[in-house]
N, C-alpha and C. Protein backbone atom coordinates (compact mmCIF):
# COMPACT_ATOMS: atom_id res chain seq x y z
N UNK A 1 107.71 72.47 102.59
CA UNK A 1 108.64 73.41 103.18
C UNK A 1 107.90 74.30 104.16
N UNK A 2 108.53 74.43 105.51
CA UNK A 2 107.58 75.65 106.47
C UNK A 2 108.35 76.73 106.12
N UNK A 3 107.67 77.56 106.59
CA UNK A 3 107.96 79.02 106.73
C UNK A 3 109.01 79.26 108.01
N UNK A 4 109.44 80.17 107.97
CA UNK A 4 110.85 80.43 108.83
C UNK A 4 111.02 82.44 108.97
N UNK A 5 111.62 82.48 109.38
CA UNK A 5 111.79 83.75 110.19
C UNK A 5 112.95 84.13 109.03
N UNK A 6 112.73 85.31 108.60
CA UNK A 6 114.55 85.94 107.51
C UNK A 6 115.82 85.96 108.45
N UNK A 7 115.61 85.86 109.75
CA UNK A 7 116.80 85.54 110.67
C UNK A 7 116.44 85.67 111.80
N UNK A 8 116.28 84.36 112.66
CA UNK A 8 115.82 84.31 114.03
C UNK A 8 116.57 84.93 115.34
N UNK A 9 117.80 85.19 114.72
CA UNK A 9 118.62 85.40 115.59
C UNK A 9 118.70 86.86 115.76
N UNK A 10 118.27 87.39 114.91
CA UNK A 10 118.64 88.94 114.66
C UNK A 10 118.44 90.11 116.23
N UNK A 11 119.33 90.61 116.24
CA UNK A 11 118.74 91.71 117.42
C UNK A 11 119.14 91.11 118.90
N UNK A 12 119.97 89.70 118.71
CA UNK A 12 120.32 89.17 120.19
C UNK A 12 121.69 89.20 120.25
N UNK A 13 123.00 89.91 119.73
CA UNK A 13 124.13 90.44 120.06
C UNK A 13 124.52 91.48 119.76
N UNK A 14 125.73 91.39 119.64
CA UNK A 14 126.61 92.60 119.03
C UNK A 14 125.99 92.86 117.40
N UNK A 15 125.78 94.16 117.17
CA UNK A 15 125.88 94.50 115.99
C UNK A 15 127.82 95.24 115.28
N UNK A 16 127.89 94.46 114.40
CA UNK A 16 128.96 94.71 113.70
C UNK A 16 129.42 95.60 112.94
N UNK A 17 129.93 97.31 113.07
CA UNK A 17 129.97 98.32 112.36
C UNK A 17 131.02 98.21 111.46
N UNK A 18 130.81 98.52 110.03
CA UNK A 18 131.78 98.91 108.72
C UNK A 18 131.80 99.99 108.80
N UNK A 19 132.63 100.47 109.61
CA UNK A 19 132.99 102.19 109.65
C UNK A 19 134.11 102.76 109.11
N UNK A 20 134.58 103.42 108.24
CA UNK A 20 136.13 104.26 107.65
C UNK A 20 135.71 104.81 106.78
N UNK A 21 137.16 105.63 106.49
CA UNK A 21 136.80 106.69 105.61
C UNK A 21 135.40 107.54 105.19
N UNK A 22 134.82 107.00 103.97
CA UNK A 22 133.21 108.12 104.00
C UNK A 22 132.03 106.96 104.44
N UNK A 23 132.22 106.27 105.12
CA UNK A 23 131.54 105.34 105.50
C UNK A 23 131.53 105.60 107.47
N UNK A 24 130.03 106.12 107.90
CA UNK A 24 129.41 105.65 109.03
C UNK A 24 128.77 105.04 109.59
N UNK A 25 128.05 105.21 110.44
CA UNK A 25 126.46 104.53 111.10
C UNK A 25 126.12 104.86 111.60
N UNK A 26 124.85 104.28 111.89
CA UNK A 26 123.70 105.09 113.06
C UNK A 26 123.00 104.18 113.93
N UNK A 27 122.93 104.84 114.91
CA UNK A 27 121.89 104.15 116.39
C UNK A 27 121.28 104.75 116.62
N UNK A 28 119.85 104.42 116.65
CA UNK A 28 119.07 105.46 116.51
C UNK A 28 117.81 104.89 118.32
N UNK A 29 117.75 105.39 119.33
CA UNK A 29 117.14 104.93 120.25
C UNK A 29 115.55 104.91 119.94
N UNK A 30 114.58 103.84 120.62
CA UNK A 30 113.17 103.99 120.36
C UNK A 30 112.28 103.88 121.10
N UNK A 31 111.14 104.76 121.32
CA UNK A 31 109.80 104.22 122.16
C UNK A 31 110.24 102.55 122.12
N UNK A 32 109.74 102.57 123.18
CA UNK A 32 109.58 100.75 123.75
C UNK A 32 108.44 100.25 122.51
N UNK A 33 107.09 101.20 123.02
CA UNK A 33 105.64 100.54 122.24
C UNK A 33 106.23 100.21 120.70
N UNK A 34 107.64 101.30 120.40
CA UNK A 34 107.86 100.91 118.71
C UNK A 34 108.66 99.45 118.34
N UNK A 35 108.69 98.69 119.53
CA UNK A 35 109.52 97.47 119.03
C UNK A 35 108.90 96.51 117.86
N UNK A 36 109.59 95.91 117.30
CA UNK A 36 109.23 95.20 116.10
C UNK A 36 108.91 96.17 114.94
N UNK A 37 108.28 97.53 114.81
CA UNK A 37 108.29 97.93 113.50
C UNK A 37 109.75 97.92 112.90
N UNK A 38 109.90 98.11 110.95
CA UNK A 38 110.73 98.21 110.70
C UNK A 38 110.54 99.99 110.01
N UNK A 39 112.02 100.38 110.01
CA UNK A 39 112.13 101.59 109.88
C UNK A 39 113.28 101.85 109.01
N UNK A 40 112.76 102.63 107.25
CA UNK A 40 113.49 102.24 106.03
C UNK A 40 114.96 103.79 106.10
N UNK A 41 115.34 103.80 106.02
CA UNK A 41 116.27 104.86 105.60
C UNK A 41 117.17 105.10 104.28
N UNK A 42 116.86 106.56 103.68
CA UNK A 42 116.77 107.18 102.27
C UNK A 42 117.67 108.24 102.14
N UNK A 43 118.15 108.53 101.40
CA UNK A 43 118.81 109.71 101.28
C UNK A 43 117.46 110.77 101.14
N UNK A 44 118.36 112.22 101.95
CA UNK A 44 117.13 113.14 102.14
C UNK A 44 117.07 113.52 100.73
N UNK A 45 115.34 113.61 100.31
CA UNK A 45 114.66 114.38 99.53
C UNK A 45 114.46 113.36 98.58
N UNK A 46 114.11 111.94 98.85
CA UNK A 46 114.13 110.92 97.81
C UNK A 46 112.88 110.32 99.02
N UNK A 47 112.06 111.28 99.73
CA UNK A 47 110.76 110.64 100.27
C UNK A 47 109.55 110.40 99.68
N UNK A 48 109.01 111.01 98.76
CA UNK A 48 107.61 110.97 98.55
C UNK A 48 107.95 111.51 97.20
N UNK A 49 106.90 110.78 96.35
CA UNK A 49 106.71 111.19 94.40
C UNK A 49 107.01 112.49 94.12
N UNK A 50 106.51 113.21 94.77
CA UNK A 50 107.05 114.72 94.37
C UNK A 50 108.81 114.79 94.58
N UNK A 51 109.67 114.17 95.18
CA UNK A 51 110.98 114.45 95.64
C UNK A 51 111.67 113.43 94.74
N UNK A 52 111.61 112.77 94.36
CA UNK A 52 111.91 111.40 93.41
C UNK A 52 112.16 112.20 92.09
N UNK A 53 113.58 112.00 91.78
CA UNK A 53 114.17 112.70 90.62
C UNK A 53 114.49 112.03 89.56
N UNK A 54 114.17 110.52 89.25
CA UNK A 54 113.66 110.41 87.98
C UNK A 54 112.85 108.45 88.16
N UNK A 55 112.01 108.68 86.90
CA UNK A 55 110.80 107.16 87.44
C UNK A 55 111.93 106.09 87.94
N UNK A 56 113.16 105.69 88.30
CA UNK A 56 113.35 104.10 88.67
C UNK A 56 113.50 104.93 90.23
N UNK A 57 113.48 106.07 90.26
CA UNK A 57 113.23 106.14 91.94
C UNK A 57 112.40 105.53 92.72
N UNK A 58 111.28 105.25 91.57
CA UNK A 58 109.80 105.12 92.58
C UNK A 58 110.35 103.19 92.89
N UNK A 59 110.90 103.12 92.24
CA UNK A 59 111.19 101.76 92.66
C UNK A 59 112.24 101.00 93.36
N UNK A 60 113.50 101.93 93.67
CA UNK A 60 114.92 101.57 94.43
C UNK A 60 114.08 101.24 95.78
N UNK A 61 115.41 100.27 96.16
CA UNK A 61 114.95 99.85 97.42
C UNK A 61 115.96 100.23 98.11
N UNK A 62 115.64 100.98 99.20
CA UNK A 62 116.32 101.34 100.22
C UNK A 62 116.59 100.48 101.44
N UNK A 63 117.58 100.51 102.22
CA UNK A 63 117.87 100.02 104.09
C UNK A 63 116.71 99.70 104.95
N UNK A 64 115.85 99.08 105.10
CA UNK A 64 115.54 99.16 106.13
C UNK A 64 116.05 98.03 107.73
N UNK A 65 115.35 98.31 108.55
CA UNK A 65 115.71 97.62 110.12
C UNK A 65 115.23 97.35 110.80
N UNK A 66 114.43 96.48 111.68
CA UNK A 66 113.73 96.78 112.72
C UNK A 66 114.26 97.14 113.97
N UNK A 67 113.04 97.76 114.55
CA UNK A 67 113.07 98.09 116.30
C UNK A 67 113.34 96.60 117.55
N UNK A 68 114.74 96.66 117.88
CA UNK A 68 114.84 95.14 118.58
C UNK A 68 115.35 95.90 120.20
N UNK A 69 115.16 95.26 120.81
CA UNK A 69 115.12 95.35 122.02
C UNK A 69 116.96 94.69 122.28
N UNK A 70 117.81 96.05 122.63
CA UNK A 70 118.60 95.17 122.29
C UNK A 70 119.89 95.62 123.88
N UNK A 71 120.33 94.14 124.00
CA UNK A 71 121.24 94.33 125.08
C UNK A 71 122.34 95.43 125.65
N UNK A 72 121.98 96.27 126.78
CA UNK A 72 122.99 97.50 127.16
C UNK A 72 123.50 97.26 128.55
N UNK A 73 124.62 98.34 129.18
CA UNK A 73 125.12 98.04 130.46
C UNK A 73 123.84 98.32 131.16
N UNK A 74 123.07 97.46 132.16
CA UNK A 74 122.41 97.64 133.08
C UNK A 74 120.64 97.14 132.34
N UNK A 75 121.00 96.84 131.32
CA UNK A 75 119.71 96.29 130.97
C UNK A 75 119.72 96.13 129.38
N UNK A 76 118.35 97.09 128.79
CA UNK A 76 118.31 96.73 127.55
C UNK A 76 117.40 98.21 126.96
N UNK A 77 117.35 98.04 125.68
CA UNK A 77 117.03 99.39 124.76
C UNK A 77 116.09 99.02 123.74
N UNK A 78 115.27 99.30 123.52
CA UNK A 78 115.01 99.03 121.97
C UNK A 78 115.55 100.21 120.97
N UNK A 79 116.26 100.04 120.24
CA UNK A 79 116.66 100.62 119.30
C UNK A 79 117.16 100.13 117.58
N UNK A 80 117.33 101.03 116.98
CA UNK A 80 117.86 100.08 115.55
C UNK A 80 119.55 100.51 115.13
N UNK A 81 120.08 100.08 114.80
CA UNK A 81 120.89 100.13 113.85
C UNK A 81 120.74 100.17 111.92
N UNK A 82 121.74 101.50 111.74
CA UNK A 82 121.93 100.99 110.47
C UNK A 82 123.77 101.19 110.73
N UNK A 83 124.42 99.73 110.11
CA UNK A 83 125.81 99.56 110.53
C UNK A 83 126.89 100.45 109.45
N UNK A 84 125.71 100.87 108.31
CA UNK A 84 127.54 101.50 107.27
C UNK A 84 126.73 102.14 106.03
N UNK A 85 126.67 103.36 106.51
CA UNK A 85 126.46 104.51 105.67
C UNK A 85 127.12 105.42 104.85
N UNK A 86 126.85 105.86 103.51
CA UNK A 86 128.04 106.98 103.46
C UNK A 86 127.23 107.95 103.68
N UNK A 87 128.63 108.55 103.83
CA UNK A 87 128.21 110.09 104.61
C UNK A 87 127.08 110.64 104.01
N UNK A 88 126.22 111.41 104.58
CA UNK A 88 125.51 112.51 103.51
C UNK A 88 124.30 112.76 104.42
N UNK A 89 123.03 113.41 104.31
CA UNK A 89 121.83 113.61 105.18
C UNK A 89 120.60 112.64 104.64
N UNK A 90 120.23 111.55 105.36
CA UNK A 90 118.92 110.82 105.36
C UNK A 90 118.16 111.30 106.65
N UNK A 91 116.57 110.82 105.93
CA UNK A 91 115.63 110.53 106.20
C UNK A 91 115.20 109.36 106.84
N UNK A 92 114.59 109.31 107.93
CA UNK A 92 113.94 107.92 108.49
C UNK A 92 112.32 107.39 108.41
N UNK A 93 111.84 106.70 108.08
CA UNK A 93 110.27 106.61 108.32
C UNK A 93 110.15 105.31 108.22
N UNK A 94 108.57 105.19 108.79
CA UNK A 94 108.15 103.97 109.30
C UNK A 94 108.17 102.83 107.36
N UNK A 95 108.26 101.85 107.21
CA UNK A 95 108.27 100.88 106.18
C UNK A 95 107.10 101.23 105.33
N UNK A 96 106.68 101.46 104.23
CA UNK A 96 105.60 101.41 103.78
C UNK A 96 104.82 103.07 103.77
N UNK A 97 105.62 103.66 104.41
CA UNK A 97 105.04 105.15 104.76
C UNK A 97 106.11 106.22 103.80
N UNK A 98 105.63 107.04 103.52
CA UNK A 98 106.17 108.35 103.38
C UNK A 98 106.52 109.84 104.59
N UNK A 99 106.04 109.33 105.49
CA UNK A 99 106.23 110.56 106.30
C UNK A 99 107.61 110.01 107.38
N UNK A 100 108.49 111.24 106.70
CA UNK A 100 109.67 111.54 107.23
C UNK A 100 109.13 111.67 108.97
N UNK A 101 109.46 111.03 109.89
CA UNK A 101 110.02 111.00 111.43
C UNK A 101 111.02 111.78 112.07
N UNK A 102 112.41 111.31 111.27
CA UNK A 102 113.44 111.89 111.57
C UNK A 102 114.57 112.08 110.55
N UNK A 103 115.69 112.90 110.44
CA UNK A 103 116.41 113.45 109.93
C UNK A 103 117.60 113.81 110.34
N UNK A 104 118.84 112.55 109.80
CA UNK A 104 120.25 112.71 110.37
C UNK A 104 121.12 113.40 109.50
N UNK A 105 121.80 113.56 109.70
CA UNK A 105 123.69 113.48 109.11
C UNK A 105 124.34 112.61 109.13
N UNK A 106 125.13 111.75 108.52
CA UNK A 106 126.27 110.92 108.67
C UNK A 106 127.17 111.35 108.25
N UNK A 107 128.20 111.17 109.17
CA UNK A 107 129.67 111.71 108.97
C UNK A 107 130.87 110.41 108.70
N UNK A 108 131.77 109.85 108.15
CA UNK A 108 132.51 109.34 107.81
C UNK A 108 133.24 108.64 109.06
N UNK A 109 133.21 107.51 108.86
CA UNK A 109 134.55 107.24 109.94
C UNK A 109 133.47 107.46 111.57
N UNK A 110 132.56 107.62 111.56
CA UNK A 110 131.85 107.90 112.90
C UNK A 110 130.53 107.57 113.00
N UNK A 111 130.23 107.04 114.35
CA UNK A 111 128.85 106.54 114.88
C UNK A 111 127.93 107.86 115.00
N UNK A 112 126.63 107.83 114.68
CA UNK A 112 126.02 108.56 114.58
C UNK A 112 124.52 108.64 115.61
N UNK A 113 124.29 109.25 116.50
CA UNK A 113 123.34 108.60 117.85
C UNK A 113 122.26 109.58 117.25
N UNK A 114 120.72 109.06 117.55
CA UNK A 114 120.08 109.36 117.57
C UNK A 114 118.89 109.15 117.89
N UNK A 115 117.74 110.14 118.58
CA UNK A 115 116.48 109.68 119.58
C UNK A 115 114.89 109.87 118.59
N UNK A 116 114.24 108.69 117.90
CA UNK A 116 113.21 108.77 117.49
C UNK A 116 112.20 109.48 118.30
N UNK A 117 111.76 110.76 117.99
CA UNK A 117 110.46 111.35 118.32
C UNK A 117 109.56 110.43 118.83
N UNK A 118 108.96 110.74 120.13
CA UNK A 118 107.78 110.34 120.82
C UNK A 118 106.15 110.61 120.49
């Protein structure tokens, strides 16, 4: 058996939003140099051992996405998607890391834009 890609296709159309009621999403824009990392998203204050409110925290697995270079009017973006959130305030950081980057809101029923720090 070879090895294969978890989805080759990923990051070359439309992304598909589940948006209503307490359910949003987010677009979050990125440095170019950040393409290909992936970037996990948490509910805020569930970042690092000290914030983790009881032991199966240390082990939930959260969202993550990568940085894809992805088709816009007049060209292209790298940015990520996450397509269907419920509402509430997360945290963003790089895969494998603890240090919070950035810090949204999601609101229900609505797209949520946002510009990763340089």
């Amino acid at each position: 058996m070879t090895a294969s890609m978890e989805n080759p296709h990923a990051g070359q159309g439309s992304v598909l939003l589940d948006i209503g009621g307490d359910v949003g999403a987010l677009v979050v824009t990125m440095p170019a140099e950040l393409e290909g990392i992936e970037v996990e998203i948490r509910p805020h204050g569930h970042g690092t051992t000290a914030h983790r409110s009881a032991p199966d925290d240390v082990h939930r697995h959260h969202p993550h996405v990568a940085v894809v270079n992805r088709p816009v009017v007049g060209g292209s973006s790298p940015s990520l998607v996450f397509p269907e959130l419920v509402e509430g305030h997360y945290e963003l950081c790089a895969v494998g890391t603890d240090d919070v980057v950035l810090t949204v809101e999601i609101h229900g029923a609505e797209v949520t834009t946002a510009t990763w720090p340089e």
